[in-house]
C-alpha atoms as a PDB file:
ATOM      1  CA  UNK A   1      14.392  74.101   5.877  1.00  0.00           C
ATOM      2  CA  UNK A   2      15.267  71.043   4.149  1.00  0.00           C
ATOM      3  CA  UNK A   3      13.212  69.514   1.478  1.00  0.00           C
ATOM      4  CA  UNK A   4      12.104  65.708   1.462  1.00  0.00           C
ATOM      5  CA  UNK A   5      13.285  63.868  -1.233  1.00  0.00           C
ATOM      6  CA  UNK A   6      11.112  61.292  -3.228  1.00  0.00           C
ATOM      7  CA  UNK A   7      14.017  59.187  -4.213  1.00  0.00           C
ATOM      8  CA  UNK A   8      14.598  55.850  -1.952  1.00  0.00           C
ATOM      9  CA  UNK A   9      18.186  56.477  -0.247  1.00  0.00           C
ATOM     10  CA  UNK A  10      18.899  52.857  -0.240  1.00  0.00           C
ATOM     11  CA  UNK A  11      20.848  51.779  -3.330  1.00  0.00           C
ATOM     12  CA  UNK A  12      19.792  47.744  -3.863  1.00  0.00           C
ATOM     13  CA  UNK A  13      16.086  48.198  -2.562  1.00  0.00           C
ATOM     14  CA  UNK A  14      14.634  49.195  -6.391  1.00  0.00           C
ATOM     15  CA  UNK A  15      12.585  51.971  -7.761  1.00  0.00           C
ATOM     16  CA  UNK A  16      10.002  53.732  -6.646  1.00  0.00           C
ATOM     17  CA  UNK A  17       6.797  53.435  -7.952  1.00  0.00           C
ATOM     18  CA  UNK A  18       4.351  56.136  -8.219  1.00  0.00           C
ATOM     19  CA  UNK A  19       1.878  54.906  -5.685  1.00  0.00           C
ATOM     20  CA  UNK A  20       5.384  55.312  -2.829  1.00  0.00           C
ATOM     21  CA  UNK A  21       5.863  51.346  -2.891  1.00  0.00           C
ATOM     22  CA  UNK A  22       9.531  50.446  -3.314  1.00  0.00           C
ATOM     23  CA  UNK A  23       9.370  47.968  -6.076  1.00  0.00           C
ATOM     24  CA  UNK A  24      11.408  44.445  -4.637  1.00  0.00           C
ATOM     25  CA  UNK A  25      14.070  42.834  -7.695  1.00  0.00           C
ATOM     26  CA  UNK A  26      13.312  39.675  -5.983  1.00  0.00           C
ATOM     27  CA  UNK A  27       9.847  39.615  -5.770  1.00  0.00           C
ATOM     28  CA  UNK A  28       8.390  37.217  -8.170  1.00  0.00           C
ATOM     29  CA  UNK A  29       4.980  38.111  -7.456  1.00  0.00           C
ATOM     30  CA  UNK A  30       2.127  35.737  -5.709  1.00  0.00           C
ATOM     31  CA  UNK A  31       0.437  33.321  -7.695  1.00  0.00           C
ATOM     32  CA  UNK A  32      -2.741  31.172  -5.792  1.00  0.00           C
ATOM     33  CA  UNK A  33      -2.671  27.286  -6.766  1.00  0.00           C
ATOM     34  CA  UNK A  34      -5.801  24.825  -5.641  1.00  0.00           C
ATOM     35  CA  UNK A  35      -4.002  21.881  -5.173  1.00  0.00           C
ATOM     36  CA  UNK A  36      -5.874  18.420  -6.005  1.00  0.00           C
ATOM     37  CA  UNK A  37      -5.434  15.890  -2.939  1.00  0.00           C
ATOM     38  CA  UNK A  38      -5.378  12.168  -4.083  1.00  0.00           C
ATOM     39  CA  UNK A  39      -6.098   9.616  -2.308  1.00  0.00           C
ATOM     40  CA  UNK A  40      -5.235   6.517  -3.661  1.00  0.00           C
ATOM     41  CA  UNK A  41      -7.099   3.340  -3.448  1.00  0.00           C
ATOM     42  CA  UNK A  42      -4.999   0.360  -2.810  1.00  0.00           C
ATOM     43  CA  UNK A  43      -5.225  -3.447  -2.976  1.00  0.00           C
ATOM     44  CA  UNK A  44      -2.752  -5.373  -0.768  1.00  0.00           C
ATOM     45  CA  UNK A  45      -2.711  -8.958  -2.552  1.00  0.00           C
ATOM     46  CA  UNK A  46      -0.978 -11.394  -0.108  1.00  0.00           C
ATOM     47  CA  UNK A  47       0.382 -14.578  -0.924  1.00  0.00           C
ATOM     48  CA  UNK A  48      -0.809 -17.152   2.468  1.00  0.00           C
ATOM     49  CA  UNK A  49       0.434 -20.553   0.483  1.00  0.00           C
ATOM     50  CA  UNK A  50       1.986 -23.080   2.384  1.00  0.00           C
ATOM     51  CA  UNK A  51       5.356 -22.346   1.329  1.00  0.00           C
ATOM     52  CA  UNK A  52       5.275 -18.610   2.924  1.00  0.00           C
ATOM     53  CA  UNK A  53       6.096 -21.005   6.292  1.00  0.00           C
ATOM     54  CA  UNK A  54       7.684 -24.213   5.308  1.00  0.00           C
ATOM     55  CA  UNK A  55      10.785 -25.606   6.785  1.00  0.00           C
ATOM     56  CA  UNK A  56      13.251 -25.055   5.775  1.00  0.00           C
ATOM     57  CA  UNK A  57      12.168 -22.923   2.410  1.00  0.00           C
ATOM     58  CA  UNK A  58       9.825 -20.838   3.786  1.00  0.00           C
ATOM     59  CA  UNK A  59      12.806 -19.502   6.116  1.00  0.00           C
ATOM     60  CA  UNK A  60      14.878 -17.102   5.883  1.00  0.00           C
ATOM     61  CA  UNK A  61      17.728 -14.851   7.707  1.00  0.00           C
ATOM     62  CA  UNK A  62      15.685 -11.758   8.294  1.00  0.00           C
ATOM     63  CA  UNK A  63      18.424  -9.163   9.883  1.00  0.00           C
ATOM     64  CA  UNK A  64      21.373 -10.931   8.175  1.00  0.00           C
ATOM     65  CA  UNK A  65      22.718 -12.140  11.829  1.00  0.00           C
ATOM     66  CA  UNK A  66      23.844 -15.635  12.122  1.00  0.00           C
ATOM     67  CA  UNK A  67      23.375 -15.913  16.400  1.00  0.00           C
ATOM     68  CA  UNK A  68      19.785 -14.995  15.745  1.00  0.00           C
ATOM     69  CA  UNK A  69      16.989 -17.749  14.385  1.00  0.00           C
ATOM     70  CA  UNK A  70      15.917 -17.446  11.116  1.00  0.00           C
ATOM     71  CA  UNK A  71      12.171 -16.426  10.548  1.00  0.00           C
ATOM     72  CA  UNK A  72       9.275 -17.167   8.188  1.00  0.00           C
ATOM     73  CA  UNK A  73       8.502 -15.195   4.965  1.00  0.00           C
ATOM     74  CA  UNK A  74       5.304 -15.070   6.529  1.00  0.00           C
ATOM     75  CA  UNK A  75       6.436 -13.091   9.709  1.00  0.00           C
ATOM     76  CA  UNK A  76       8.353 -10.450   7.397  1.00  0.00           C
ATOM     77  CA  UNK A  77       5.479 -10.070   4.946  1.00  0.00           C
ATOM     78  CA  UNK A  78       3.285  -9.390   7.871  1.00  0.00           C
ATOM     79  CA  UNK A  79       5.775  -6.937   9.771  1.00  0.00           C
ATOM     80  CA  UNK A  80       5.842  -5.157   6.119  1.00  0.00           C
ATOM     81  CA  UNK A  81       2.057  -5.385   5.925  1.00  0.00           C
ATOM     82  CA  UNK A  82       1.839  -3.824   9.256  1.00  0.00           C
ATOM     83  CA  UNK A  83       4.149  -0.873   8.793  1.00  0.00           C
ATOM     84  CA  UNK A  84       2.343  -0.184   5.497  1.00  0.00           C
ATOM     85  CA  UNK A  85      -1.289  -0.196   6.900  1.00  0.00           C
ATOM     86  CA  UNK A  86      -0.381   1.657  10.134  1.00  0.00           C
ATOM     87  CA  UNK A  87       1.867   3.894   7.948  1.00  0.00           C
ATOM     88  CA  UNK A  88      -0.696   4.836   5.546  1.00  0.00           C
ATOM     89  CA  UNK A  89      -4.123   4.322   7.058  1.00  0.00           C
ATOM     90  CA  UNK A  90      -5.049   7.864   6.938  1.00  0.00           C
ATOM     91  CA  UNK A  91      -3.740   8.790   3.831  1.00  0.00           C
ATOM     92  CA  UNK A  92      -4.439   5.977   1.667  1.00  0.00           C
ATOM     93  CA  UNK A  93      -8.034   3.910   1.513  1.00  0.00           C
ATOM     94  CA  UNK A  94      -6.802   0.294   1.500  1.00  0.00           C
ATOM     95  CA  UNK A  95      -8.027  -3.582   0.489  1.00  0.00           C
ATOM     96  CA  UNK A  96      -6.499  -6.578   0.917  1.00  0.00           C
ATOM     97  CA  UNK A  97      -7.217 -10.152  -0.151  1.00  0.00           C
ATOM     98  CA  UNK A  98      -5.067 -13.379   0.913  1.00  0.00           C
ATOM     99  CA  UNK A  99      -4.355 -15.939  -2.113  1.00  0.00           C
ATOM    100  CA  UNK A 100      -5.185 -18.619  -1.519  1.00  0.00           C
ATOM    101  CA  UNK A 101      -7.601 -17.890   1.570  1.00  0.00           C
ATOM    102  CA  UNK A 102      -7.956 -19.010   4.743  1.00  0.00           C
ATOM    103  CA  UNK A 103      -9.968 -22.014   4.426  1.00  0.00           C
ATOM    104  CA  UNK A 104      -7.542 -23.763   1.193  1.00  0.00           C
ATOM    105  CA  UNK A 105      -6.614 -27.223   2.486  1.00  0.00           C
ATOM    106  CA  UNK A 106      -2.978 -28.276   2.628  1.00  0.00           C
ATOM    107  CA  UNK A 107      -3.263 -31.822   0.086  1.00  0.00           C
ATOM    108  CA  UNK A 108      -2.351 -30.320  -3.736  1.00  0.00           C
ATOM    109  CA  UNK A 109      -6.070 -30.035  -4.974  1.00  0.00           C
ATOM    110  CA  UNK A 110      -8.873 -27.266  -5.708  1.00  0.00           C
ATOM    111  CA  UNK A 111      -8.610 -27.052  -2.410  1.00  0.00           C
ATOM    112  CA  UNK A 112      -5.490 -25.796  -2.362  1.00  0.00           C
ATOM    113  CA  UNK A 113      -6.226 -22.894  -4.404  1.00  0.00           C
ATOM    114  CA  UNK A 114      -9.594 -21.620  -2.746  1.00  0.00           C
ATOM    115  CA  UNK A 115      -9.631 -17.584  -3.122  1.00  0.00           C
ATOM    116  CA  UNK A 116     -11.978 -15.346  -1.611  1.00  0.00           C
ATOM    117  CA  UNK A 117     -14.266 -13.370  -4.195  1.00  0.00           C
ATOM    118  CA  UNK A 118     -15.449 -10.690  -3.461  1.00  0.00           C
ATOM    119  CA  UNK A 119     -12.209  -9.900  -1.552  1.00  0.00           C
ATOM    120  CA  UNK A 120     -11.324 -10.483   2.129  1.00  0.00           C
ATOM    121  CA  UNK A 121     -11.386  -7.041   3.054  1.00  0.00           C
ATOM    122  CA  UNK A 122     -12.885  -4.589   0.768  1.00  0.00           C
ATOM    123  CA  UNK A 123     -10.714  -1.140   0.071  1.00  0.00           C
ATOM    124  CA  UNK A 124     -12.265   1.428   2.677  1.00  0.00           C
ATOM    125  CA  UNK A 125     -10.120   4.268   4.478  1.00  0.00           C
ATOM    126  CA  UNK A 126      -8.960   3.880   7.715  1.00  0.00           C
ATOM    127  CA  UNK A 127      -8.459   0.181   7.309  1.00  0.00           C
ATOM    128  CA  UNK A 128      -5.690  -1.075   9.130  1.00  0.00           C
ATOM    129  CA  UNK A 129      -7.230  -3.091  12.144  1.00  0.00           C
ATOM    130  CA  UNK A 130      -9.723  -4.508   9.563  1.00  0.00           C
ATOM    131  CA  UNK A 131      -6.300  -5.821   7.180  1.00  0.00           C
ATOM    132  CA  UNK A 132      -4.435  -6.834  10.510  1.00  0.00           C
ATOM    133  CA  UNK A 133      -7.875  -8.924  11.985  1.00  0.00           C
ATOM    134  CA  UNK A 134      -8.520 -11.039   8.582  1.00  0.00           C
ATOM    135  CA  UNK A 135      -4.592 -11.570   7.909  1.00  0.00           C
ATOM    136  CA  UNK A 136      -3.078 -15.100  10.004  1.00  0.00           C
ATOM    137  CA  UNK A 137      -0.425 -13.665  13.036  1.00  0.00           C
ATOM    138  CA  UNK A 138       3.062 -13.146  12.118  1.00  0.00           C
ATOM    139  CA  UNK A 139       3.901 -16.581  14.288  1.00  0.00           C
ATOM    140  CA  UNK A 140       1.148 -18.843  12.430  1.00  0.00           C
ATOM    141  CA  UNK A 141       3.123 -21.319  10.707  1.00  0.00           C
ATOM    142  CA  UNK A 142       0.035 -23.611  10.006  1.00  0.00           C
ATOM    143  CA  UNK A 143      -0.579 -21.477   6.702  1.00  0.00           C
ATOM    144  CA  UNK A 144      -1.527 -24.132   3.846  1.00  0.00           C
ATOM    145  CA  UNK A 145      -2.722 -23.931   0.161  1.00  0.00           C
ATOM    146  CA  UNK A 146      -1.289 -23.501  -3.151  1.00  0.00           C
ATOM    147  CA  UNK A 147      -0.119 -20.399  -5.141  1.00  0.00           C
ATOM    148  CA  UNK A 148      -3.478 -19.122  -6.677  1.00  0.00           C
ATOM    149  CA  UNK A 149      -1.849 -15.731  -7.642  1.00  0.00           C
ATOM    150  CA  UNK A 150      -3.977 -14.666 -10.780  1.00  0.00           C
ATOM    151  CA  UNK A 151      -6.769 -15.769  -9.099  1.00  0.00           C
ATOM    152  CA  UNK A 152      -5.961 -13.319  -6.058  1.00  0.00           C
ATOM    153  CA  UNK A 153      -5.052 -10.621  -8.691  1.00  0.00           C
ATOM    154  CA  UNK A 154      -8.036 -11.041 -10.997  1.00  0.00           C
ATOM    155  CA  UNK A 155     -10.277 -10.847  -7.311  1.00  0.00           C
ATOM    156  CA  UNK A 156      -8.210  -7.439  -6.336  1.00  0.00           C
ATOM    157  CA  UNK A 157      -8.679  -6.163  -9.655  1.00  0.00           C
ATOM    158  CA  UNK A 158     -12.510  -6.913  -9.878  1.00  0.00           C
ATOM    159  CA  UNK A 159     -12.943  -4.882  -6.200  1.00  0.00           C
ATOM    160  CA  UNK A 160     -11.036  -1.951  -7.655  1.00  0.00           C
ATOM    161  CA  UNK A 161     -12.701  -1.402 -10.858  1.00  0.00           C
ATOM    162  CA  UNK A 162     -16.358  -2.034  -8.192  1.00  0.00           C
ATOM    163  CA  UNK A 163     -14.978   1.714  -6.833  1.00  0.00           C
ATOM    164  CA  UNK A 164     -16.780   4.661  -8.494  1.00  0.00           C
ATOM    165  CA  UNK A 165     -13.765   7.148  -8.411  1.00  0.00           C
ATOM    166  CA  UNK A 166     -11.425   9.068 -10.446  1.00  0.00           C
ATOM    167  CA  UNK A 167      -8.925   8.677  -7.667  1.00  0.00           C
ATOM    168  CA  UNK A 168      -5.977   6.496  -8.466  1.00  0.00           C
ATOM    169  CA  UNK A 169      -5.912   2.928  -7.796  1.00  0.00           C
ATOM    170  CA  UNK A 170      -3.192   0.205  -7.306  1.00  0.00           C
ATOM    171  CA  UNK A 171      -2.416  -2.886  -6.100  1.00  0.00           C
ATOM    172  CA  UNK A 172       0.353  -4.580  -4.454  1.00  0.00           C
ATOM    173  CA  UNK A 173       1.014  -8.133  -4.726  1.00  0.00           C
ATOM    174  CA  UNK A 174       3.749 -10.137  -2.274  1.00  0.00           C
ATOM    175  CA  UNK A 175       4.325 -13.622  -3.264  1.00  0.00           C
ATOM    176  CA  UNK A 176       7.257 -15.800  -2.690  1.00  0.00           C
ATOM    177  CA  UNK A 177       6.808 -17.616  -6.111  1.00  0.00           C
ATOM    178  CA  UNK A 178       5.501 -18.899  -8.794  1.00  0.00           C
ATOM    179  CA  UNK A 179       1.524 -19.941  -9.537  1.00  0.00           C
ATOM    180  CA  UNK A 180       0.728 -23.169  -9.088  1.00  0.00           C
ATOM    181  CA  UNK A 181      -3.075 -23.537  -9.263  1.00  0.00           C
ATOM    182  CA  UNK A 182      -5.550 -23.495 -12.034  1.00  0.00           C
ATOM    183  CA  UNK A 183      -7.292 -20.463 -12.801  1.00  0.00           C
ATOM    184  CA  UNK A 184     -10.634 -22.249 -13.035  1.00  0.00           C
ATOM    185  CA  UNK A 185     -10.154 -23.837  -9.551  1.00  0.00           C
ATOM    186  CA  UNK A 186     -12.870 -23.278  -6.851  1.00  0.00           C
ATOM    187  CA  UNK A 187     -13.340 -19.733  -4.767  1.00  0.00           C
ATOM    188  CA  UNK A 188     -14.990 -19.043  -1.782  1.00  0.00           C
ATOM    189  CA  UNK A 189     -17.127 -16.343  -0.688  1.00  0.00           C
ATOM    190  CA  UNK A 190     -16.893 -14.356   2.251  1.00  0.00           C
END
């Protein structure tokens, strides 16, 4: 009778160990890692001056085509807007706040430069429609005001250091140029 042999008969396979497992060269082990989800709080800070839709400066040749009309910087930063909220909504928790806001007056005044403070729409998850609803449409080309970026920054920045988190936090700003209002000009509340 023939005897069985303890020795693996496949050459690349390994050793054997003494417990009858074949021992894998390869085999790097298995190693558990918790990974730490982030989710990061974001502040979309939008630039709604008057320029965003004047003519002709506030236009621009979108897709690079001649035989097509030009369109506002307004309708591309709210197409970008829009693929970034709808994008991200469940994965990020975003804000947004309009500079200057909705109710700044188109004469060159404080009332040009009116920003909301506390912040249009406060960072939340799941926050897309909310952005979307308090932003002007893409085809509003009555948008009026000044430039009050650090106004519109220093508002973001105030709702993001409100959150109680060790989650990371950013914000975004969009503007087509540069400040031209007073940092000590009038806000509004919402």
């Amino acid at each position: 009778s023939a005897e069985a042999s303890s020795t693996p008969t496949t050459g690349d396979v390994g050793e054997s160990s003494e417990s009858g497992a074949i021992d894998e060269p390869n085999d790097c082990g298995l190693e558990l890692i918790e990974a730490r989800v982030s989710i990061p709080r974001v502040m979309l800070v939008l630039d709604k001056s008057g320029s965003m839709v004047a003519d002709p400066g506030g236009y621009w040749d979108d897709d690079n085509d001649p035989n097509t009309p030009n369109t506002t910087r307004w309708f591309s930063l709210h197409q970008t807007v829009d693929f970034i909220v709808n994008t991200f909504n469940n994965s990020m928790n975003l804000g947004m706040n309009l500079f200057p806001s909705k109710s700044a007056k188109a004469e060159y005044s404080e009332a040009a430069c009116v920003v909301n403070n506390p912040v249009e729409v406060p960072v939340a998850p799941t926050n897309a429609s909310a952005i979307l609803a308090a932003m002007p449409g893409p085809d509003d080309v009555s948008l009026k005001g000044g430039t009050p970026s650090a106004k519109g920054v220093k508002a973001a920045l105030e709702e993001l250091q409100s959150i109680q988190t060790d989650q990371p936090k950013f914000m975004i700003l969009v503007t087509d140029g540069a400040a031209n209002c007073q940092e000590n000009a009038a806000s509004t509340t919402v």
